[in-house]
PDB file of N, CA and C in Angstrom:
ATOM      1  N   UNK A   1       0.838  -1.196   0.000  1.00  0.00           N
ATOM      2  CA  UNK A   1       0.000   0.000   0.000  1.00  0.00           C
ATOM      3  C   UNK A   1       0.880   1.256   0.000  1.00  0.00           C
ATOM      4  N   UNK A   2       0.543   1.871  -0.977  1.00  0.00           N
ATOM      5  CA  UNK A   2       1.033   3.608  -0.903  1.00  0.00           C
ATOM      6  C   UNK A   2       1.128   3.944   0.469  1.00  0.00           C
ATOM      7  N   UNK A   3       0.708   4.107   0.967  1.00  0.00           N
ATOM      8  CA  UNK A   3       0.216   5.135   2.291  1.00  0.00           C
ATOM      9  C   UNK A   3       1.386   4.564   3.301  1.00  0.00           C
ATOM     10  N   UNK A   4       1.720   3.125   3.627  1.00  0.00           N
ATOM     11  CA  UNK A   4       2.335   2.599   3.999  1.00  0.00           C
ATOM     12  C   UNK A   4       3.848   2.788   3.714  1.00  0.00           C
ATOM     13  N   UNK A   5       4.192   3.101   2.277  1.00  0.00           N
ATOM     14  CA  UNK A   5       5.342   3.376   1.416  1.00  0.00           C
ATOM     15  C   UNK A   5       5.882   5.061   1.902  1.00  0.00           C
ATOM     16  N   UNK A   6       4.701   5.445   1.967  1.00  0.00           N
ATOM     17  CA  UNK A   6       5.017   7.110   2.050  1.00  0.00           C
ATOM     18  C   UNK A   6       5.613   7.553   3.636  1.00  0.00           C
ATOM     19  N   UNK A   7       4.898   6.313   4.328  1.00  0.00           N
ATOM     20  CA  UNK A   7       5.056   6.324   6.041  1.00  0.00           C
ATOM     21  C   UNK A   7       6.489   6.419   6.369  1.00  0.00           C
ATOM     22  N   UNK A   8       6.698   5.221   5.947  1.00  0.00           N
ATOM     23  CA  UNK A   8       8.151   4.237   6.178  1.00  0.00           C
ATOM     24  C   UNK A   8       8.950   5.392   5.450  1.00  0.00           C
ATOM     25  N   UNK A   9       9.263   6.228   4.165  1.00  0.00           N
ATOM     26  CA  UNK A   9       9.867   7.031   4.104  1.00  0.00           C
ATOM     27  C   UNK A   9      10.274   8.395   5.049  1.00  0.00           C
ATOM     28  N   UNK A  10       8.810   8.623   6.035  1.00  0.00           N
ATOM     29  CA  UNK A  10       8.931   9.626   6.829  1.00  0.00           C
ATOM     30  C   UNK A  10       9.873   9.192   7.769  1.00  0.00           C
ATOM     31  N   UNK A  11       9.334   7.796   8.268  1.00  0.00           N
ATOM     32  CA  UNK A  11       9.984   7.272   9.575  1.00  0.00           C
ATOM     33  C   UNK A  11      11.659   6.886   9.315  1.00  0.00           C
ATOM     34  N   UNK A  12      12.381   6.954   7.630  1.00  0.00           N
ATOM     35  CA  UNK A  12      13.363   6.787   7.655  1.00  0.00           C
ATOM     36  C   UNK A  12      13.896   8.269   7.877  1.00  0.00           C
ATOM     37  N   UNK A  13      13.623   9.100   7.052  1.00  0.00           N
ATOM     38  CA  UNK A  13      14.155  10.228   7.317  1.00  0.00           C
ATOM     39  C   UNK A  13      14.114  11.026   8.638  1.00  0.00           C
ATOM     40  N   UNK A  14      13.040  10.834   9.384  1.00  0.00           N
ATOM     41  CA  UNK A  14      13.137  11.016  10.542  1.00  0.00           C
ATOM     42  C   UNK A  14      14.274  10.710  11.494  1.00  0.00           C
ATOM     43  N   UNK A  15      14.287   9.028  11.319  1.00  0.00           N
ATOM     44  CA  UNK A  15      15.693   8.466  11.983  1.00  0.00           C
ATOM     45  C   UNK A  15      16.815   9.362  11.763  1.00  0.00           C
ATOM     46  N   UNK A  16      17.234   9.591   9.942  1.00  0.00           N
ATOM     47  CA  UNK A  16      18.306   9.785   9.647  1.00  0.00           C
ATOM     48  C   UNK A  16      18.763  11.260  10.261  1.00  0.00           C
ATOM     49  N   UNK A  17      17.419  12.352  10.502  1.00  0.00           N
ATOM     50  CA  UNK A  17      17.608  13.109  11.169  1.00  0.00           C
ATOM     51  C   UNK A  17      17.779  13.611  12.381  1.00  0.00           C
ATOM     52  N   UNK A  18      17.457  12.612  13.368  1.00  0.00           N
ATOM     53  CA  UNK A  18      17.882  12.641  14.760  1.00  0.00           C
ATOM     54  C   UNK A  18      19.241  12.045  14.583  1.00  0.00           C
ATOM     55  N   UNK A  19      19.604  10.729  14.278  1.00  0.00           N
ATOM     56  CA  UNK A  19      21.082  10.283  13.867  1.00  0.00           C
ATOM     57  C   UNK A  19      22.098  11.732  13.707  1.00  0.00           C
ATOM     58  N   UNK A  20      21.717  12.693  12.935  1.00  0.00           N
ATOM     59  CA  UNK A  20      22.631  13.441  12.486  1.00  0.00           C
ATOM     60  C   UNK A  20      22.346  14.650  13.717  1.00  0.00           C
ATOM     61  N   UNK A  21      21.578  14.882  14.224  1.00  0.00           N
ATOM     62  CA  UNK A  21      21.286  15.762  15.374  1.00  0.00           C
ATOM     63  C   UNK A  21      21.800  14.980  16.451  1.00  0.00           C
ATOM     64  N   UNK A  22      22.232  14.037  16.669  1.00  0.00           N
ATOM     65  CA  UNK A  22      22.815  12.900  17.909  1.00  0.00           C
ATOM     66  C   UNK A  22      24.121  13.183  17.907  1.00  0.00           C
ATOM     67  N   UNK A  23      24.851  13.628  17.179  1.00  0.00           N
ATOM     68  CA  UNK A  23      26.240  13.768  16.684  1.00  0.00           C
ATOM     69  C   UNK A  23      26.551  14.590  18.540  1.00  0.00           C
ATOM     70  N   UNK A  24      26.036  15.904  18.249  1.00  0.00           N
ATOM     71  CA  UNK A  24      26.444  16.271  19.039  1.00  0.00           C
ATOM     72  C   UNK A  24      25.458  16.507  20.997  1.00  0.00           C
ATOM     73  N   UNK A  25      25.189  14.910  20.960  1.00  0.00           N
ATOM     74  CA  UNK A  25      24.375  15.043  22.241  1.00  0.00           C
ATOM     75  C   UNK A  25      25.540  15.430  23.358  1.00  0.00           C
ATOM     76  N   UNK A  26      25.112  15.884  24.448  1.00  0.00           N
ATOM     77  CA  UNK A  26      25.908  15.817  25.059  1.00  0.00           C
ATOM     78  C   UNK A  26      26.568  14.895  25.857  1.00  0.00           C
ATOM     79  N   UNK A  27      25.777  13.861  25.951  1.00  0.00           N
ATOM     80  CA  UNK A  27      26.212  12.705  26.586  1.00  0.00           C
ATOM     81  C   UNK A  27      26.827  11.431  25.658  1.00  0.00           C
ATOM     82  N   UNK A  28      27.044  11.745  24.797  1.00  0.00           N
ATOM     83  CA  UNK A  28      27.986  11.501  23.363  1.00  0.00           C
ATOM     84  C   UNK A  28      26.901  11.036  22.507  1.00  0.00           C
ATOM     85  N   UNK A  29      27.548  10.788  21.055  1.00  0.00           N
ATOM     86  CA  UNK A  29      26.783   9.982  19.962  1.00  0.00           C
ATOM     87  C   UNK A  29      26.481   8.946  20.620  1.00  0.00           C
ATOM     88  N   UNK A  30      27.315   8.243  20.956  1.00  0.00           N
ATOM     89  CA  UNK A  30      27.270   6.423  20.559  1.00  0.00           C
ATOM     90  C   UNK A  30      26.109   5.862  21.811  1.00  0.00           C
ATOM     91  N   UNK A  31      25.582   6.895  22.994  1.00  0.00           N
ATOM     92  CA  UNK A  31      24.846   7.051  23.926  1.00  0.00           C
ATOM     93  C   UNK A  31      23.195   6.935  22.911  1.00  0.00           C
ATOM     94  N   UNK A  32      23.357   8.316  22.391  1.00  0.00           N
ATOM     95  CA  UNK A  32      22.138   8.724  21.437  1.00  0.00           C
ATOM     96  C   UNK A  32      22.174   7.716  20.582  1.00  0.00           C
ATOM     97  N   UNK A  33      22.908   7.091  19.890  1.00  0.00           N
ATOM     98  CA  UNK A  33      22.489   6.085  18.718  1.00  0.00           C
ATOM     99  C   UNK A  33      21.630   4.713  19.361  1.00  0.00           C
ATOM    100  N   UNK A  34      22.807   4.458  20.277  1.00  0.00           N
ATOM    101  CA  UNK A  34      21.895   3.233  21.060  1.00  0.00           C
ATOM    102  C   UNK A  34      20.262   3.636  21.471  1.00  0.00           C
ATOM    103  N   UNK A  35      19.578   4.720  22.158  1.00  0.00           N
ATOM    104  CA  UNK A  35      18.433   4.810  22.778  1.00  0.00           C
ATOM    105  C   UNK A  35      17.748   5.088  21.079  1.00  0.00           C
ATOM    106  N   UNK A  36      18.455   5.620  20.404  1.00  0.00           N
ATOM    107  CA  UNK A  36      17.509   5.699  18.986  1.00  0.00           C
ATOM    108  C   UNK A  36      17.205   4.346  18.425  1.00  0.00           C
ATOM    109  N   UNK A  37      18.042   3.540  18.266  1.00  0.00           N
ATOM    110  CA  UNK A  37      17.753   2.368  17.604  1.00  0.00           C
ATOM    111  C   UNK A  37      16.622   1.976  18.294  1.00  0.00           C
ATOM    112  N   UNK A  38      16.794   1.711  19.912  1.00  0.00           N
ATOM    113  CA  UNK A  38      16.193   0.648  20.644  1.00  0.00           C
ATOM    114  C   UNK A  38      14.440   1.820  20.326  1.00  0.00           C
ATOM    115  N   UNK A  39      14.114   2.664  20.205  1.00  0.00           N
ATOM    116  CA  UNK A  39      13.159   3.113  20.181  1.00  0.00           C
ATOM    117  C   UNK A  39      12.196   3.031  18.764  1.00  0.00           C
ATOM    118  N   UNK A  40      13.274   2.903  18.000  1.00  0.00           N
ATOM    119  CA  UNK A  40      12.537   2.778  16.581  1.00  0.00           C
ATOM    120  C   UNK A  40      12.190   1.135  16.289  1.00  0.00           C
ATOM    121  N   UNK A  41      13.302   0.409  16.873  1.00  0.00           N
ATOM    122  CA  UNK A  41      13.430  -1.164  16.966  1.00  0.00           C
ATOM    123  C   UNK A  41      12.113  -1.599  17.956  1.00  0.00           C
ATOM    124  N   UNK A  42      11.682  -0.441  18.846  1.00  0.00           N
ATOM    125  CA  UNK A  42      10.752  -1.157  19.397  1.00  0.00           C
ATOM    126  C   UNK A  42       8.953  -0.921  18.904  1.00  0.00           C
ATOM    127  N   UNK A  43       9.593  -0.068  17.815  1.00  0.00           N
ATOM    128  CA  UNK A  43       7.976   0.102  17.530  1.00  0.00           C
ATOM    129  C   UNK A  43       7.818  -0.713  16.070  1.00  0.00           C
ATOM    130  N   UNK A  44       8.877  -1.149  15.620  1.00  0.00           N
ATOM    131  CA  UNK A  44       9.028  -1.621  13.931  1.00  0.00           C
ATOM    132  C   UNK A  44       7.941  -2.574  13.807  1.00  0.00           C
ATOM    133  N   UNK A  45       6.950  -3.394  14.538  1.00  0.00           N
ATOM    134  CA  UNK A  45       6.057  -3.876  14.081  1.00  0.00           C
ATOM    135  C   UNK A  45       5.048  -3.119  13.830  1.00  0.00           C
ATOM    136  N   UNK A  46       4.340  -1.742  14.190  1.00  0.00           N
ATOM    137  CA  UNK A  46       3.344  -1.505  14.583  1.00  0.00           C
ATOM    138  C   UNK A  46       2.742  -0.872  13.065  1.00  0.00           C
ATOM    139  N   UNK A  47       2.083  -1.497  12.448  1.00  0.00           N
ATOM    140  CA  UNK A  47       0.972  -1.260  11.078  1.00  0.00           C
ATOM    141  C   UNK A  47       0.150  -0.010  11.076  1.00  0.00           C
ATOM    142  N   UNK A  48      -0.640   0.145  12.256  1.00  0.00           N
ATOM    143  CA  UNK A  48      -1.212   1.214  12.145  1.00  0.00           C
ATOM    144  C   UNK A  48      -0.664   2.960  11.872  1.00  0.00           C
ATOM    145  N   UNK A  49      -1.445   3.183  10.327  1.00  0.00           N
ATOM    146  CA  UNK A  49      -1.282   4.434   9.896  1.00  0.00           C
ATOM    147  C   UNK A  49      -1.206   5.509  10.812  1.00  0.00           C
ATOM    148  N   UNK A  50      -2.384   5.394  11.688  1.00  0.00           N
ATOM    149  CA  UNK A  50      -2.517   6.493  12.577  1.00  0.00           C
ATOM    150  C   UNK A  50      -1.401   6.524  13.763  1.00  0.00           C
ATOM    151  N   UNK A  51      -0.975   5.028  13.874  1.00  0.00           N
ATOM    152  CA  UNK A  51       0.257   5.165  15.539  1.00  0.00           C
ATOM    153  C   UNK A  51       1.098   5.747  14.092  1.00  0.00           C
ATOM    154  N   UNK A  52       1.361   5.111  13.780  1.00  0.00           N
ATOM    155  CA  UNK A  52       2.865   5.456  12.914  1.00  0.00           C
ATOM    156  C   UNK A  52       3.093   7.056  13.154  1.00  0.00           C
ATOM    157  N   UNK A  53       1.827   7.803  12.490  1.00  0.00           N
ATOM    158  CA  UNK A  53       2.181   9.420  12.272  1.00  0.00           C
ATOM    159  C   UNK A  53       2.558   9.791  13.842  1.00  0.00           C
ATOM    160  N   UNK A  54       1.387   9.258  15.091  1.00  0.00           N
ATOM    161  CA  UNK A  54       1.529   9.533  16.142  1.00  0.00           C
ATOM    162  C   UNK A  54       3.176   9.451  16.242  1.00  0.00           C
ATOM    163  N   UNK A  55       3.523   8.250  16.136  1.00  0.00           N
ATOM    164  CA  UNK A  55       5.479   7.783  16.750  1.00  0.00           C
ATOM    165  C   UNK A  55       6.033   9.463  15.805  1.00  0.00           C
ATOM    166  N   UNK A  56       5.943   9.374  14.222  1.00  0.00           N
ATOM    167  CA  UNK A  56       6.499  10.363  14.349  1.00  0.00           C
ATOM    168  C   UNK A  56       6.330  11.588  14.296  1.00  0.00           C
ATOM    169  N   UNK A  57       5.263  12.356  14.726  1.00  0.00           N
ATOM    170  CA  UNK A  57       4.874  13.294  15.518  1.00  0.00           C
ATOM    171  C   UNK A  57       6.224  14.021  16.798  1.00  0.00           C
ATOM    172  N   UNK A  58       5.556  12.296  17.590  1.00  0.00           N
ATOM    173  CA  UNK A  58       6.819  12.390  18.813  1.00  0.00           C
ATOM    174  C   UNK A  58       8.240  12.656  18.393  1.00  0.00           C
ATOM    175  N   UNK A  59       8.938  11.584  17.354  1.00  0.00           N
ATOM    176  CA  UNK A  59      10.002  11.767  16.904  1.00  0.00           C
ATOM    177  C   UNK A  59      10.003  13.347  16.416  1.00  0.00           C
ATOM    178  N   UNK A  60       9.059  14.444  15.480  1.00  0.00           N
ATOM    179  CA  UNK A  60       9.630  15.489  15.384  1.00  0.00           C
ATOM    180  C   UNK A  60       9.434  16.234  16.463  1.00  0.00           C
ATOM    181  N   UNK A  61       8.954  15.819  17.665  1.00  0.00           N
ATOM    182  CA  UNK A  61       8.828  17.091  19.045  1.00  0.00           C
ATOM    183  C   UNK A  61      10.415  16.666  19.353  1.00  0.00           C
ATOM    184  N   UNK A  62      10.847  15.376  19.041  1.00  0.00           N
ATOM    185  CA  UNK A  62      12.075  15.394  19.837  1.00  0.00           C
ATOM    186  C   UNK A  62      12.989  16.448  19.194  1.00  0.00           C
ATOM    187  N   UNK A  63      13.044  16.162  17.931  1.00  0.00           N
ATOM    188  CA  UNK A  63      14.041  17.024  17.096  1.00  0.00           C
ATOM    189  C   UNK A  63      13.837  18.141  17.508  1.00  0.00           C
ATOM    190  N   UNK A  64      12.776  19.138  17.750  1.00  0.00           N
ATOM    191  CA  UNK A  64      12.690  20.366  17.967  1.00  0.00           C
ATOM    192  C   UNK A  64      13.434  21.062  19.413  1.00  0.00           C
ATOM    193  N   UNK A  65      13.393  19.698  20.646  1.00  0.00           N
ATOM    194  CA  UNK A  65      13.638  19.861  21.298  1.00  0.00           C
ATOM    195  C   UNK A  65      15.602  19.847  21.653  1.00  0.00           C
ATOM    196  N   UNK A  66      15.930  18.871  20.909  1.00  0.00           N
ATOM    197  CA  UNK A  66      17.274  19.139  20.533  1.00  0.00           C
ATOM    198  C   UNK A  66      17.754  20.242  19.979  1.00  0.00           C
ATOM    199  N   UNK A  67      16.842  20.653  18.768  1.00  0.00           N
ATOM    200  CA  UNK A  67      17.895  21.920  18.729  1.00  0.00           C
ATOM    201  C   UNK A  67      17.871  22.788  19.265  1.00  0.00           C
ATOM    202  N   UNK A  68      16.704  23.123  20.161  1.00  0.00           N
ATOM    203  CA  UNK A  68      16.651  24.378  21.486  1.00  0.00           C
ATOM    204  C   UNK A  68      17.649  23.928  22.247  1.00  0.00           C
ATOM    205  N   UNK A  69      18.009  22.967  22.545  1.00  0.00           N
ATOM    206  CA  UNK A  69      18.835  22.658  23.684  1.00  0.00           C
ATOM    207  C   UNK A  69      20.508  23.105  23.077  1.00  0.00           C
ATOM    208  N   UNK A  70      20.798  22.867  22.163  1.00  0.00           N
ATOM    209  CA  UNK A  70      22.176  23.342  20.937  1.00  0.00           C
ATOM    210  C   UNK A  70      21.928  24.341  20.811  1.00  0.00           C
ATOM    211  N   UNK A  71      20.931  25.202  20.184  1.00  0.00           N
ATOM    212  CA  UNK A  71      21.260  26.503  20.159  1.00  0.00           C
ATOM    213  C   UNK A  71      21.055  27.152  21.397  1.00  0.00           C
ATOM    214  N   UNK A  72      20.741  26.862  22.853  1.00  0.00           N
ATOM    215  CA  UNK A  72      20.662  27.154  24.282  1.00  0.00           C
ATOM    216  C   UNK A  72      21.898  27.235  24.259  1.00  0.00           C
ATOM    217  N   UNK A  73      22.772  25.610  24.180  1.00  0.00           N
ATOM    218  CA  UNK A  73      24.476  25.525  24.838  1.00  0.00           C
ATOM    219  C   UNK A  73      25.331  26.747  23.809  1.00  0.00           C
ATOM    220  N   UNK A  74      24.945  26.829  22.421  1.00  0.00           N
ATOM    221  CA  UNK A  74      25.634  27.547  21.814  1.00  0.00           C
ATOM    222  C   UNK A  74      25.769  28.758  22.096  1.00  0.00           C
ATOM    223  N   UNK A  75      24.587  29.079  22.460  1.00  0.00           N
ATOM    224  CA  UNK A  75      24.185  31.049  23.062  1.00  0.00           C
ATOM    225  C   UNK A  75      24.830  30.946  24.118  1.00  0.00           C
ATOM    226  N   UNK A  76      24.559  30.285  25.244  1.00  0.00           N
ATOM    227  CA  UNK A  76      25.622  30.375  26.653  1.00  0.00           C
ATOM    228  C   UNK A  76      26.520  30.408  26.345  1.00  0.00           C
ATOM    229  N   UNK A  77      27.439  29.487  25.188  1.00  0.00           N
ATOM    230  CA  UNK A  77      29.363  29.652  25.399  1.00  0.00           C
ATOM    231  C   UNK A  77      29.542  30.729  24.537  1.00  0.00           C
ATOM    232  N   UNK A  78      29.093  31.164  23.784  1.00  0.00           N
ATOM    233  CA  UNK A  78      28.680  32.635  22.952  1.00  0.00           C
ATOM    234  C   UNK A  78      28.475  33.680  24.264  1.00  0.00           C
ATOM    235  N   UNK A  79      27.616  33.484  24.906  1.00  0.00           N
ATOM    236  CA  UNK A  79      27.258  34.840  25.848  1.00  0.00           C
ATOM    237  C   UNK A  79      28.668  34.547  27.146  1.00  0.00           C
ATOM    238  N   UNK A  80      28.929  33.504  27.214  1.00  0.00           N
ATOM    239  CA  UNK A  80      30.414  33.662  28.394  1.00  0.00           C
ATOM    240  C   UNK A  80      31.527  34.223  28.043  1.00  0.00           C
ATOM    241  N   UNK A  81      31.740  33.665  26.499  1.00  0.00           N
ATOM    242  CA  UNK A  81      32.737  34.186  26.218  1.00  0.00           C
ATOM    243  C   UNK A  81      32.893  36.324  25.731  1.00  0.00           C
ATOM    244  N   UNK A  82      31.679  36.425  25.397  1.00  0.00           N
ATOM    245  CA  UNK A  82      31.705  37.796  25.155  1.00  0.00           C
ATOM    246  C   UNK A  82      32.063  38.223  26.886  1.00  0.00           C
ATOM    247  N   UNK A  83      30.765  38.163  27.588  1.00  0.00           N
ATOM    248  CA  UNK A  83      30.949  38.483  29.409  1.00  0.00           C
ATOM    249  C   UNK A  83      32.416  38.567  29.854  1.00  0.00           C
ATOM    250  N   UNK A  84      32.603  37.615  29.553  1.00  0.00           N
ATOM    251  CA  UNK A  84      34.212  37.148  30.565  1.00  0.00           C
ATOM    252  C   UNK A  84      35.367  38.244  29.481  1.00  0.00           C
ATOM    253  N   UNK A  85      35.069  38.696  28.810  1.00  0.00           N
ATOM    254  CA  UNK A  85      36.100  39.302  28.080  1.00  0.00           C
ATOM    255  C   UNK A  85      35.794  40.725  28.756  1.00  0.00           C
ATOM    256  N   UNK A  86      34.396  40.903  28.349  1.00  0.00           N
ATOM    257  CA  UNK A  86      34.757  42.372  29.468  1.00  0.00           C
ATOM    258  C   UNK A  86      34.952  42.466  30.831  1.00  0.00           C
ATOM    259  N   UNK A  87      35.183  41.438  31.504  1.00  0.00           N
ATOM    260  CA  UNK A  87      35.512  41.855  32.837  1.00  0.00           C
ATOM    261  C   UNK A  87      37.030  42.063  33.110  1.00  0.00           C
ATOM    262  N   UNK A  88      37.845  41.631  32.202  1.00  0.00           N
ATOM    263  CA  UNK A  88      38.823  41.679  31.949  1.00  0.00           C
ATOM    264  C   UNK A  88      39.525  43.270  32.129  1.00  0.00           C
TER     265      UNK A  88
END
């Protein structure tokens, strides 16, 4: 079934995009790769159209939430390093 075809494309690219947003977790890649697999590995049976979008729904709140958290750490070592220069 189409619909099924179109799914499984979301849910790959999805993966491939947390994978590449995992790079820089802070608690390393190879941390983030493992809890990604085991999460996608644990839903790989599930048929239904409607869970599917639901799973990745969730999967894109995660992404969103990663990169607030990167561009958070980035603005802090950005805003220390300006700070700490003028106290100088």
């Amino acid at each position: 079934c189409a619909m099924a075809g179109s799914l499984r494309g979301e849910v790959l690219n999805l993966y491939k995009n947390l994978l590449y947003l995992g790079r820089e977790y802070p608690k390393g890649a190879d941390y983030f790769r493992s809890r990604l697999k085991a999460a996608f590995l644990k839903n790989k049976d599930v048929k239904d159209p409607e869970k599917i979008k639901q799973l990745i729904a969730r999967g894109e709140f995660v992404i969103k939430e990663l990169e607030a958290l990167y561009f958070l750490r980035k603005y802090r070592a950005m805003k220390k390093r300006y700070y700490s220069d003028d106290k100088e």
